[in-house]
Protein backbone atom coordinates (compact mmCIF):
# COMPACT_ATOMS: atom_id res chain seq x y z
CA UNK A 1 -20.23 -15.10 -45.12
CA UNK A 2 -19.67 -13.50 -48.65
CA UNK A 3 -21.84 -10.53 -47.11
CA UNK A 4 -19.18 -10.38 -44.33
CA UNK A 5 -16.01 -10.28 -46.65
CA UNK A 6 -17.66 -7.94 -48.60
CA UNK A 7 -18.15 -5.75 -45.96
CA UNK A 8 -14.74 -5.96 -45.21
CA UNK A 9 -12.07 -3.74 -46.68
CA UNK A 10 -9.36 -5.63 -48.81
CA UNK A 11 -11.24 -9.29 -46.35
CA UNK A 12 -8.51 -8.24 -43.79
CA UNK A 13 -8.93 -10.88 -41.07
CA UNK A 14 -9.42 -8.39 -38.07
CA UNK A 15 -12.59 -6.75 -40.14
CA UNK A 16 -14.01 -10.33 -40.95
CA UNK A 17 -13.04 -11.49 -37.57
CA UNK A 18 -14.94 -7.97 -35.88
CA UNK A 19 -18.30 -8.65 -38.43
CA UNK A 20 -18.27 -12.11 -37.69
CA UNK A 21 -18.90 -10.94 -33.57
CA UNK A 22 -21.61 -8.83 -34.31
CA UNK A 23 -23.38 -11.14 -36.07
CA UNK A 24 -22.81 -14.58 -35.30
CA UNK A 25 -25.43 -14.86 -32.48
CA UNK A 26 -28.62 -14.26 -35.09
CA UNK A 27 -26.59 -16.80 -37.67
CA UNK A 28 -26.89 -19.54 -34.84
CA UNK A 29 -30.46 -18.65 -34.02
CA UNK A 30 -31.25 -19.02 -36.99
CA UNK A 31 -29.33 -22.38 -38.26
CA UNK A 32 -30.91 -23.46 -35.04
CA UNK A 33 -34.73 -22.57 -36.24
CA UNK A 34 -34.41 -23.03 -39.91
CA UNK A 35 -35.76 -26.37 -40.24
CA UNK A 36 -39.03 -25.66 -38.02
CA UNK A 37 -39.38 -22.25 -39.82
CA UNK A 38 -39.31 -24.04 -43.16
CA UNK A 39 -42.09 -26.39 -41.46
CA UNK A 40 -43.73 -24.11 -40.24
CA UNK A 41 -44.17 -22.67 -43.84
CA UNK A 42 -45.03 -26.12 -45.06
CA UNK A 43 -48.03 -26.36 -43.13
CA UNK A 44 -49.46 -22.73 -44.13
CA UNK A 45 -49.31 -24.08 -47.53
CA UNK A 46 -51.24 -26.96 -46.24
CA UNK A 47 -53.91 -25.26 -44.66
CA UNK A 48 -54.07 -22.58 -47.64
CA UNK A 49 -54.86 -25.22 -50.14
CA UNK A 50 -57.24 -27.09 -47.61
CA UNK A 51 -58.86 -24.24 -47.47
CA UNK A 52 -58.51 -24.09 -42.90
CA UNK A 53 -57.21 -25.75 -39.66
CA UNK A 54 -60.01 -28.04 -39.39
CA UNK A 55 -59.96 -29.76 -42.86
CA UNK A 56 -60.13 -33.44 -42.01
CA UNK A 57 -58.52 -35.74 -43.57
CA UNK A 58 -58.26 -40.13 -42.22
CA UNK A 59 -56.33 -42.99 -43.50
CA UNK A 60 -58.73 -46.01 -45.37
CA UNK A 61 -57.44 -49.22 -46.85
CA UNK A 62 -57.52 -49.95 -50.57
CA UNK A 63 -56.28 -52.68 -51.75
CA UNK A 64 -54.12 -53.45 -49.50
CA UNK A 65 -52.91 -50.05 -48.94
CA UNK A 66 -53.08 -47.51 -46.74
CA UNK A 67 -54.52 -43.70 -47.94
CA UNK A 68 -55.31 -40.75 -47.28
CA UNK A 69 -58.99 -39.91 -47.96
CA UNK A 70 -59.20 -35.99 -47.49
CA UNK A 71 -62.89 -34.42 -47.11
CA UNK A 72 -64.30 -31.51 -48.55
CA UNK A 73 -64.54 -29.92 -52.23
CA UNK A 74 -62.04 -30.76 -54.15
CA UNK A 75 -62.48 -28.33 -56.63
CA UNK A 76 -61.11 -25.81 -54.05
CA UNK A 77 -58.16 -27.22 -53.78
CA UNK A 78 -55.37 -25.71 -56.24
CA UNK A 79 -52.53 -29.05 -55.18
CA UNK A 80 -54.38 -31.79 -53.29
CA UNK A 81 -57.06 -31.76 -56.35
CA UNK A 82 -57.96 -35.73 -55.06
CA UNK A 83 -59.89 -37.05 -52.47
CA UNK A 84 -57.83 -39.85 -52.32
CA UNK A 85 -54.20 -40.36 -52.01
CA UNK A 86 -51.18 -43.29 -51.18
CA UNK A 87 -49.65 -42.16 -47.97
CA UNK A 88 -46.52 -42.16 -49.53
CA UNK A 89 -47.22 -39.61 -52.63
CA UNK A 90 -45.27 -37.27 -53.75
CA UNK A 91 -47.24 -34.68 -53.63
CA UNK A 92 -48.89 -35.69 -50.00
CA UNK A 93 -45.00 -36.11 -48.62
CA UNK A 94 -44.10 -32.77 -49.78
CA UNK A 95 -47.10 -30.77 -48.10
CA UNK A 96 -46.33 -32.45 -44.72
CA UNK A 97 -49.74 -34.32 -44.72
CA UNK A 98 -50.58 -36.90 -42.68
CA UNK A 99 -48.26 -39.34 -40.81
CA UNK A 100 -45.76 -39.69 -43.41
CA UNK A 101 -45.11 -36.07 -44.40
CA UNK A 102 -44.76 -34.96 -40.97
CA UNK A 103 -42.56 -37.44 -40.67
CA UNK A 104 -40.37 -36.80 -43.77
CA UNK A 105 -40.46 -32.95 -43.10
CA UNK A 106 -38.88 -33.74 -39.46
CA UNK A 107 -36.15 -35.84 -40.30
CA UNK A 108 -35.38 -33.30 -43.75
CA UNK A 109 -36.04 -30.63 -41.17
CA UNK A 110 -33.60 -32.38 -38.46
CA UNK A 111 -30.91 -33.07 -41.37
CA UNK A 112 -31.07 -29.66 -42.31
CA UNK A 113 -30.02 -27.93 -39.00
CA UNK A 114 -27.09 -30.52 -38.44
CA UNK A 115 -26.04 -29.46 -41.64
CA UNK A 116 -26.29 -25.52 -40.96
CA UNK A 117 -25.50 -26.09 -37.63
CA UNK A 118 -22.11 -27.85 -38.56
CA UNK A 119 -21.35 -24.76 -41.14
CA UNK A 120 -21.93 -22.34 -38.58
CA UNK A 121 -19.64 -24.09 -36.26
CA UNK A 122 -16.82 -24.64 -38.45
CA UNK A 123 -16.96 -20.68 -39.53
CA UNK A 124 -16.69 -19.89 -36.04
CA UNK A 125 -14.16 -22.08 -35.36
CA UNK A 126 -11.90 -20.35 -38.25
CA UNK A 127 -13.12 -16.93 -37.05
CA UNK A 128 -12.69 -16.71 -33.93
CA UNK A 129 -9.16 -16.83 -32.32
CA UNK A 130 -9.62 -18.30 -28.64
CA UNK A 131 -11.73 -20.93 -30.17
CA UNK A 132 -9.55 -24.62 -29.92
CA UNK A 133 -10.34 -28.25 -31.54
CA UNK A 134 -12.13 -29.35 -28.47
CA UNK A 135 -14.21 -26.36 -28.44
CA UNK A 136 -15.16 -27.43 -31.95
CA UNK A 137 -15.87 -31.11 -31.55
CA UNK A 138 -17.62 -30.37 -28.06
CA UNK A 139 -19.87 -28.16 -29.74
CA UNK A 140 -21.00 -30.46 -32.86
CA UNK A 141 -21.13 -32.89 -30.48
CA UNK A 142 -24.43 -31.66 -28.44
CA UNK A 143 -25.67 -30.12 -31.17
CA UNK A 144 -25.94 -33.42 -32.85
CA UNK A 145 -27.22 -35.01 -29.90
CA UNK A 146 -29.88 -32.04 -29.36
CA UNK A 147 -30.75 -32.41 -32.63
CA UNK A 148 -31.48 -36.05 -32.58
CA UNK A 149 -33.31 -35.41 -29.19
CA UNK A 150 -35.91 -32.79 -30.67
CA UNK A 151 -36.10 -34.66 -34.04
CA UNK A 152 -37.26 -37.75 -32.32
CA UNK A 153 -39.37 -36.22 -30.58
CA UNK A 154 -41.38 -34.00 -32.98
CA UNK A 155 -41.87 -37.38 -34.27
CA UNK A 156 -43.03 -39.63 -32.04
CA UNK A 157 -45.48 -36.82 -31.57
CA UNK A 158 -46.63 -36.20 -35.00
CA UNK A 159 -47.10 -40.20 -35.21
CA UNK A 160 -49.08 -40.46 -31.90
CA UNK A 161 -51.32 -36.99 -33.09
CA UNK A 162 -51.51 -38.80 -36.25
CA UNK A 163 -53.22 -41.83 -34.50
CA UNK A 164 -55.60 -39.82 -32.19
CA UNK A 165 -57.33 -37.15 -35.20
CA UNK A 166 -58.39 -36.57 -38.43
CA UNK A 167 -57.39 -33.24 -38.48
CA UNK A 168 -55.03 -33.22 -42.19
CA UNK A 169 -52.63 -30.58 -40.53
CA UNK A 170 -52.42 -32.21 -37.15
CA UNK A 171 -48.90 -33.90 -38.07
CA UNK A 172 -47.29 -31.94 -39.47
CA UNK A 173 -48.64 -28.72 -36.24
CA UNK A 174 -47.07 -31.60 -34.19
CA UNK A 175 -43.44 -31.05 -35.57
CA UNK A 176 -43.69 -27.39 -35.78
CA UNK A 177 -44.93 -27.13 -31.61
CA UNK A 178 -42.80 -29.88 -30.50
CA UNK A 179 -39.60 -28.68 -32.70
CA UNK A 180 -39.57 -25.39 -31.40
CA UNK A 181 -40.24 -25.77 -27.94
CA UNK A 182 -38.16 -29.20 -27.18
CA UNK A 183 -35.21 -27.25 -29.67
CA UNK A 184 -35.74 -24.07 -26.95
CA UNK A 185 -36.17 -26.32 -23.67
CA UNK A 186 -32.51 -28.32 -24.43
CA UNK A 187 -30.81 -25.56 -25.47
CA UNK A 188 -31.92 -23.41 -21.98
CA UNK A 189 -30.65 -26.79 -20.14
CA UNK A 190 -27.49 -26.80 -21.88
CA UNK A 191 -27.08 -23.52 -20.92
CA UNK A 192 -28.00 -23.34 -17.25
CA UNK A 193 -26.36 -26.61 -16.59
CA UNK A 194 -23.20 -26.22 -18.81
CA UNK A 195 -23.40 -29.15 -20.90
CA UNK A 196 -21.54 -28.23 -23.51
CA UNK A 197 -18.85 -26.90 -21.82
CA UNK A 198 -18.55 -29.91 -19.75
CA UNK A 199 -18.35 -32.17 -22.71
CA UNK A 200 -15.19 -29.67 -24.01
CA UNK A 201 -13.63 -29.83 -20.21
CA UNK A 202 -13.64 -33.87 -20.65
CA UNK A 203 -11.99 -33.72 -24.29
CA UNK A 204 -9.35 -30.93 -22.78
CA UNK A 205 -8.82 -33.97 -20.19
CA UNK A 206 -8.62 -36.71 -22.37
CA UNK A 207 -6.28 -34.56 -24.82
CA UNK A 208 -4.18 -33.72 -21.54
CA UNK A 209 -3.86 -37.14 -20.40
CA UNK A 210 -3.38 -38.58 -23.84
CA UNK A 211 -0.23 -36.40 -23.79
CA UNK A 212 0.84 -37.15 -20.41
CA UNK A 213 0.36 -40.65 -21.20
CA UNK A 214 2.56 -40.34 -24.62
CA UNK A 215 4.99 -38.29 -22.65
CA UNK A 216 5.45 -41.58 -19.80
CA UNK A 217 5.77 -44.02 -22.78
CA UNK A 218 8.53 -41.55 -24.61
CA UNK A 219 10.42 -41.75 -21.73
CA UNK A 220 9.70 -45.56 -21.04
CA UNK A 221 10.87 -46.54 -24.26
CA UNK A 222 14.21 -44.12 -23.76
CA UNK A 223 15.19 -45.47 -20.65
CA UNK A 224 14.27 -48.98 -21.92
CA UNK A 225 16.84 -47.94 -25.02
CA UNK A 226 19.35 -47.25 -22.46
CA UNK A 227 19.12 -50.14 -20.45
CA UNK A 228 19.69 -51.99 -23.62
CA UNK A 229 22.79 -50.16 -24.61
CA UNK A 230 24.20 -49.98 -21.68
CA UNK A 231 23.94 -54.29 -21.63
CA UNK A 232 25.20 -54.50 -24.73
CA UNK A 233 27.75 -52.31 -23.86
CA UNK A 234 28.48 -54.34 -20.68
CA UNK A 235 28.59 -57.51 -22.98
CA UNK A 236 30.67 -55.89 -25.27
CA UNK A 237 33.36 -54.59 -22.25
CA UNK A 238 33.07 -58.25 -20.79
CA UNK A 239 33.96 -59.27 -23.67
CA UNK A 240 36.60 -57.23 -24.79
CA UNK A 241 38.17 -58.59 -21.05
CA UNK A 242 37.92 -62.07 -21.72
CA UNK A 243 39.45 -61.97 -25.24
CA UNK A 244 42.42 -59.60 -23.66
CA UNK A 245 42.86 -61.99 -20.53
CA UNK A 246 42.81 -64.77 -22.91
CA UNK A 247 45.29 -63.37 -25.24
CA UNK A 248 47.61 -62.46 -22.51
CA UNK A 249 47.69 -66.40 -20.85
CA UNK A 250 48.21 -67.01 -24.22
CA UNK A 251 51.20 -64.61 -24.89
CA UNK A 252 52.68 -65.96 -21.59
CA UNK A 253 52.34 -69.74 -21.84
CA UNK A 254 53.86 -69.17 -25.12
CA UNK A 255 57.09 -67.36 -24.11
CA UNK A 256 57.87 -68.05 -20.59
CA UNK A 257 56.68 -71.64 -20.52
CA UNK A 258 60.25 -74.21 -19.82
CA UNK A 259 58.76 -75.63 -23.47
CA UNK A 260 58.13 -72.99 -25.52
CA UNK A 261 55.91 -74.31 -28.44
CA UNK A 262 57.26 -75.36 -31.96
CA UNK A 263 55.94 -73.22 -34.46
């Protein structure tokens, strides 16, 4: 974005708004393929400091506890200097090894693009002219949901790979594969089938019928008002009629009655 306005003479909104057009489509690519990018770098660093694909590495009880026991020469290795580690240390969690990092990277990873995701809709949003509220909230909508979708399902993967091998980068391969291709696979379905634009059809509806509906009680309410005057004012005519026709028997039993009364 700062690339963008800088590119723009004086940031006049026509020259952002042009940029913005040419661009956008690699920006959403690319918020949609960070995480598994950054996973996918992850796991080089993995296999570069276990020295290949096929380093093995299984889980063993001590104490209690679960760990990671990783095979080979240590001596090779310049950040996984151990051969034995708590699933749940730092420095296993951060490398994406085993169950629990591939775990951890997928839901950071799955965070991530909901976060850059959300940025790149809200810039759009601003940016683009046609674009409406519904359009917006569609849109974060499934990408939330597609999100969620691909995140649990690099998961469930990287657990059940995770049961069924010792290879160390198994996992954490698991998230990478299943993140790009299930992240690919929804987003072709949303587009053949028009998901997302159905979802932003049934919010124009709702917002259409929420007016329609505000509209009927506004007028409910008005002629309700009116019937309520116009009683009152019926009450207040009735009466007016009574006191008058009172008043008047009054006037004439008091001056053409045979015995006018003593005052």
């Amino acid at each position: 974005m700062d690339a963008i306005i800088r590119s723009s003479p004086n940031g006049q909104r026509q020259s952002v708004q042009s940029n913005w057009q040419k661009i956008k489509g690699k920006i959403g690519t690319g918020a949609s393929y960070y995480a598994s990018a950054d996973d996918a770098v992850t796991m080089a660093k993995l296999v570069g400091d276990l020295g290949s694909f096929g380093a093995k590495a299984y889980i063993k009880s001590y104490g209690g506890k679960p760990h990671i026991i990783l095979k080979g020469h240590p001596g090779l290795r310049r950040i996984l200097t151990g051969t034995k580690y708590s699933i749940k240390n730092p420095k296993v969690v951060s490398m994406g090894l085993g169950k629990a990092g591939a775990v951890t990277a997928a839901k950071q990873g799955g965070m991530l693009t909901v976060f850059l995701l959300s940025a790149y809709r809200i810039f759009d949003f601003v940016l683009t002219d046609e674009e409406t509220l519904s359009g917006l909230i569609g849109t974060l909508a499934t990408d939330i949901v597609k999100v969620g979708v691909a995140t649990g399902a690099s998961i469930a993967t990287a657990t059940f790979v995770a049961g069924i091998t010792t290879i160390a980068v198994g996992p954490i391969l698991a998230v990478v594969f299943v993140g790009v291709i299930s992240t690919y696979a929804l987003d072709s379905l949303d587009q053949q089938y028009g998901l997302t634009d159905r979802v932003i059809s049934g919010l124009d509806e709702m917002g259409d019928n929420a007016s329609s509906f505000i509209e009927q009680k506004n007028r409910e309410l008005t002629n309700a008002a009116a019937e309520v005057a116009d009683s009152i004012i019926d009450y207040a005519i009735d009466s007016a009629r009574s006191i008058a026709i009172e008043w008047v028997i009054t006037q004439l039993d008091r001056y053409l009655s045979p015995y006018p009364r003593i005052r």
